[in-house]
N, C-alpha and C. Protein backbone atom coordinates (compact mmCIF):
# COMPACT_ATOMS: atom_id res chain seq x y z
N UNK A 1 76.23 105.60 66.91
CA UNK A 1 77.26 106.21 66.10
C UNK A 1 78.12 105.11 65.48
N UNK A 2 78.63 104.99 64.10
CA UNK A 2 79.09 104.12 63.27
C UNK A 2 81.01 105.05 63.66
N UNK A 3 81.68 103.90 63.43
CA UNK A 3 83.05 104.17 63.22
C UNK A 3 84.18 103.71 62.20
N UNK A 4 84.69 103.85 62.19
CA UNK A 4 85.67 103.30 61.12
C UNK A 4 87.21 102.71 62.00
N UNK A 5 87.05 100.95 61.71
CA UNK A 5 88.11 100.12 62.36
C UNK A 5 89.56 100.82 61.02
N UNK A 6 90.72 101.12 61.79
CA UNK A 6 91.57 101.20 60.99
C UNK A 6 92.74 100.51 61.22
N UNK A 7 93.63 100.65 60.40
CA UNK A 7 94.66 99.72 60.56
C UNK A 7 95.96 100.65 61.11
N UNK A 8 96.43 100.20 62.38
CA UNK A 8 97.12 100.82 63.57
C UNK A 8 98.88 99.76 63.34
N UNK A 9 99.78 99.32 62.62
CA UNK A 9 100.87 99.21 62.61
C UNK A 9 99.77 97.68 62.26
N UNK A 10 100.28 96.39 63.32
CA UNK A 10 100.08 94.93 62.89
C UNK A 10 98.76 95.01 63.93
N UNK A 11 97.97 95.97 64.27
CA UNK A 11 96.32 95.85 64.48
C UNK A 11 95.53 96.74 64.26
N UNK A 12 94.37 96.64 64.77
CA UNK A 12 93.64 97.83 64.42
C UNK A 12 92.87 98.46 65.27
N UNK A 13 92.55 99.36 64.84
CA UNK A 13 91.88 100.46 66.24
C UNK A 13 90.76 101.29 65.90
N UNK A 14 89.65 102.01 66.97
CA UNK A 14 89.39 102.91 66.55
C UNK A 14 89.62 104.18 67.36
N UNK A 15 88.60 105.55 67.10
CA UNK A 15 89.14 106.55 67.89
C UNK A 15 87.82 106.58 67.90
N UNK A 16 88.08 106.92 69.74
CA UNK A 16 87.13 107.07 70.35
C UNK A 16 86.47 108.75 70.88
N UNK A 17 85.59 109.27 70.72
CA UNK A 17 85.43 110.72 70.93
C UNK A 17 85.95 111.18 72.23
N UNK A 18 86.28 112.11 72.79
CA UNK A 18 86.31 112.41 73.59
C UNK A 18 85.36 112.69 74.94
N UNK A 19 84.03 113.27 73.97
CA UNK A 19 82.97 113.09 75.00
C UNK A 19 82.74 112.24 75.38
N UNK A 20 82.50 110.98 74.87
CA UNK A 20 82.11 109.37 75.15
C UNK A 20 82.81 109.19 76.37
N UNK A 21 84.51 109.37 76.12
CA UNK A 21 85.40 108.93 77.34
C UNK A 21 84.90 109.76 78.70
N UNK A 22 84.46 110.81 78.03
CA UNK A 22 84.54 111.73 79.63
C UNK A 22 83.03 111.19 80.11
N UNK A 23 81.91 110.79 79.15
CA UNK A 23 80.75 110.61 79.95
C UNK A 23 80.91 109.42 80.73
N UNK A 24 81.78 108.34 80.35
CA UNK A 24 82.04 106.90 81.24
C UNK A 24 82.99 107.04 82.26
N UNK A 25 83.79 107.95 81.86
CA UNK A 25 84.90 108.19 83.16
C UNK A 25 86.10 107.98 82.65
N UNK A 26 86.27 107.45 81.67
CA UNK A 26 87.81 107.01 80.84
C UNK A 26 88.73 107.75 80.96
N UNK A 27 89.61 107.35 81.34
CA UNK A 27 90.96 108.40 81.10
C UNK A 27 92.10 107.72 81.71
N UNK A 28 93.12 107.55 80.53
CA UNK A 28 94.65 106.57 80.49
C UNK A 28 94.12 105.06 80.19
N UNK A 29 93.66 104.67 80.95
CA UNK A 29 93.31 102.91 80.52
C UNK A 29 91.44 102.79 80.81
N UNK A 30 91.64 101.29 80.21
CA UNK A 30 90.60 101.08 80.32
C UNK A 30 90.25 99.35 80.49
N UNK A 31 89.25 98.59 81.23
CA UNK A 31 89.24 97.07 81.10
C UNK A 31 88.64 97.16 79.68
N UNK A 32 88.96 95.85 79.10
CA UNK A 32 88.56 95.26 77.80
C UNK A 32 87.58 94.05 77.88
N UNK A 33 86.50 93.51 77.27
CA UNK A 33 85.98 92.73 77.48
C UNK A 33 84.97 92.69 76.69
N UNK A 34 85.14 90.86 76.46
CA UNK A 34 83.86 90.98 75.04
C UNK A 34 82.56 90.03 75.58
N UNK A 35 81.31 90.64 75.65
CA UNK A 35 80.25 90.01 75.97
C UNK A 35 79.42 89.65 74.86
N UNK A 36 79.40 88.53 74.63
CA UNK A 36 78.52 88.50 73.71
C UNK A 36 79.03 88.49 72.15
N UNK A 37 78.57 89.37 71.71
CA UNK A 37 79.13 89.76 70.06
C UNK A 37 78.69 91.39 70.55
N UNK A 38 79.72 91.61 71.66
CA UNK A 38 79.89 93.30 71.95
C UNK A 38 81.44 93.69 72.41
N UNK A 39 82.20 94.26 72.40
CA UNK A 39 83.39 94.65 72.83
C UNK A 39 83.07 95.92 73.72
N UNK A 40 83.46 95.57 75.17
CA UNK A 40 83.35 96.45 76.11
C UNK A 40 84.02 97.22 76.89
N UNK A 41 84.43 98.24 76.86
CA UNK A 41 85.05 99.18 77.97
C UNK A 41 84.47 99.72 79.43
N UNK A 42 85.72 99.35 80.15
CA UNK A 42 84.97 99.75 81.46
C UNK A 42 86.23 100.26 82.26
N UNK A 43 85.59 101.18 82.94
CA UNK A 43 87.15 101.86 84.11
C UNK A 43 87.54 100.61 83.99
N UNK A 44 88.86 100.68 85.32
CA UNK A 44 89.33 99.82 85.59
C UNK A 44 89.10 99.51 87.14
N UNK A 45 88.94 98.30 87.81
CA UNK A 45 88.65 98.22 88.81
C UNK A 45 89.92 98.89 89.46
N UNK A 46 89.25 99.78 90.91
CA UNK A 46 90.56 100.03 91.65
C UNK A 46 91.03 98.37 92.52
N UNK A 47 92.97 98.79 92.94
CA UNK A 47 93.11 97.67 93.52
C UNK A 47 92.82 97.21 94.96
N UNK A 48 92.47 96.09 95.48
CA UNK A 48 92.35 96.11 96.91
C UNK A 48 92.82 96.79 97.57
N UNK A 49 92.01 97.21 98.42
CA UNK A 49 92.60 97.99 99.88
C UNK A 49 92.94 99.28 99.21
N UNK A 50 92.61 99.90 98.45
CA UNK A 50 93.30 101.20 97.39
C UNK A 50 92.91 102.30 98.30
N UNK A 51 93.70 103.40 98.69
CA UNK A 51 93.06 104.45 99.67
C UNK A 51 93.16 103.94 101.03
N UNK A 52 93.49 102.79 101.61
CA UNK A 52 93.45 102.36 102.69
C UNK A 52 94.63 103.09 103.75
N UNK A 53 96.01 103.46 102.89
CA UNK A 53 96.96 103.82 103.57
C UNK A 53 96.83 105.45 104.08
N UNK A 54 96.41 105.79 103.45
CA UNK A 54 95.57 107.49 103.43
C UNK A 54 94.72 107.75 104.41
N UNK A 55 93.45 106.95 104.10
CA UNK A 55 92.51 106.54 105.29
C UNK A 55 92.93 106.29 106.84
N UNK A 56 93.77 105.29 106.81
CA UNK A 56 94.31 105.18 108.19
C UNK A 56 95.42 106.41 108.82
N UNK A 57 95.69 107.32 107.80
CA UNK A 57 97.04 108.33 108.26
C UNK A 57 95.92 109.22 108.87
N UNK A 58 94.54 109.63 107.98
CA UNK A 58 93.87 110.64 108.45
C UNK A 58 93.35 109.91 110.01
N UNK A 59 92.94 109.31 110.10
CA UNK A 59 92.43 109.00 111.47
C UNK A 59 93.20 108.82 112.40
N UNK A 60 94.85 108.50 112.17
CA UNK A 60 95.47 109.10 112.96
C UNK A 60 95.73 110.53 113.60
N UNK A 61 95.82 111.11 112.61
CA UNK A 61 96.14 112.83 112.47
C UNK A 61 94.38 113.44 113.51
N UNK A 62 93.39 112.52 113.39
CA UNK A 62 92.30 112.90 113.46
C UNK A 62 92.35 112.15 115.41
N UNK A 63 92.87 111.63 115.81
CA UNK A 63 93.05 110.69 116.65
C UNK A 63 92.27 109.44 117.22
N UNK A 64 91.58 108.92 116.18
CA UNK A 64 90.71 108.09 116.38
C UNK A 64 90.97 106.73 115.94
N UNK A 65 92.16 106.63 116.13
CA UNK A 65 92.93 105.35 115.79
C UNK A 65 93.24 104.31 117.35
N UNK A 66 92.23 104.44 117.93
CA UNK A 66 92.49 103.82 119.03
C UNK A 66 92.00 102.40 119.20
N UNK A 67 92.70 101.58 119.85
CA UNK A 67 91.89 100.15 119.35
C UNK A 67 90.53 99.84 120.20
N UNK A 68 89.84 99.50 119.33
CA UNK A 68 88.37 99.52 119.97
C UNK A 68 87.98 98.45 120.98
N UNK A 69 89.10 97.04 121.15
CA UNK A 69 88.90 96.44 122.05
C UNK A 69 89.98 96.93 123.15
N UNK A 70 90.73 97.25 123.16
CA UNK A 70 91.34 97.36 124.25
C UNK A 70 92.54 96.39 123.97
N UNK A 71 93.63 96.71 124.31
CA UNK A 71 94.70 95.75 124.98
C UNK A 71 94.13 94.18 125.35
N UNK A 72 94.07 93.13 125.08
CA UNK A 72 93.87 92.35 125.89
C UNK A 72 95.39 91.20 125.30
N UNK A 73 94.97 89.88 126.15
CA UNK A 73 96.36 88.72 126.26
C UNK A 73 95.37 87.70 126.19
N UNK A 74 96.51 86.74 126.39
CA UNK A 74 96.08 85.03 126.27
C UNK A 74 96.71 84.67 128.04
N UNK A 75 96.10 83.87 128.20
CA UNK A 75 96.30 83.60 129.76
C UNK A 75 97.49 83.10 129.81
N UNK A 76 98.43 82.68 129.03
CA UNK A 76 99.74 82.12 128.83
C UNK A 76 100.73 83.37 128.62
N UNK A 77 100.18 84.53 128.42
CA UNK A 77 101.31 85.54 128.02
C UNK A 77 102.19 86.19 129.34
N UNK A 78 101.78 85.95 130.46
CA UNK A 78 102.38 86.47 131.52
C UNK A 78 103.66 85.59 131.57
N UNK A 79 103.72 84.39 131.02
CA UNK A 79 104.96 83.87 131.28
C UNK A 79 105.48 83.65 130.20
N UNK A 80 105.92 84.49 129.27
CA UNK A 80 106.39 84.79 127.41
C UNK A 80 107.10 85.44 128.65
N UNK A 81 108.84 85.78 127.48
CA UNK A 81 109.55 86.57 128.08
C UNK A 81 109.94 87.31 126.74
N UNK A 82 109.77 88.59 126.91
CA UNK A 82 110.00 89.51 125.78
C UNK A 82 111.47 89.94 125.73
């Protein structure tokens, strides 16, 4: 499909269909990136650890937040004074 670059205030743009966006996933932003002699859109990566705080609430609520080694110390901790 051919488009037409237009002139958007001091750049230019085009418009992108709507179906296009919905078949890639697009919606609000997007990464930018030029490979080649191609200009590319792509989601955006999520950020580290994204969902992580959620994740850990459910497995609380779920009670499986227990630590899998156990309690343990350093042979020096009996004489730390808390």
């Amino acid at each position: 499909m051919k488009t037409t670059i237009r002139p958007i205030g001091n750049s230019q743009g085009i418009v992108i269909p709507k179906p296009f966006l919905a078949q890639v996933g697009l919606d609000g932003e997007a990464e930018m990136t030029i490979e080649g002699d191609a200009l590319v859109l792509r989601k955006p990566n999520k950020p580290v650890r994204s969902g992580w705080a959620e994740a850990s609430k459910k497995l609380e609520k779920a009670g499986d937040d227990l630590l899998v080694l156990g309690e343990f110390s350093n042979e020096d901790d009996v004489e730390l004074v808390w």
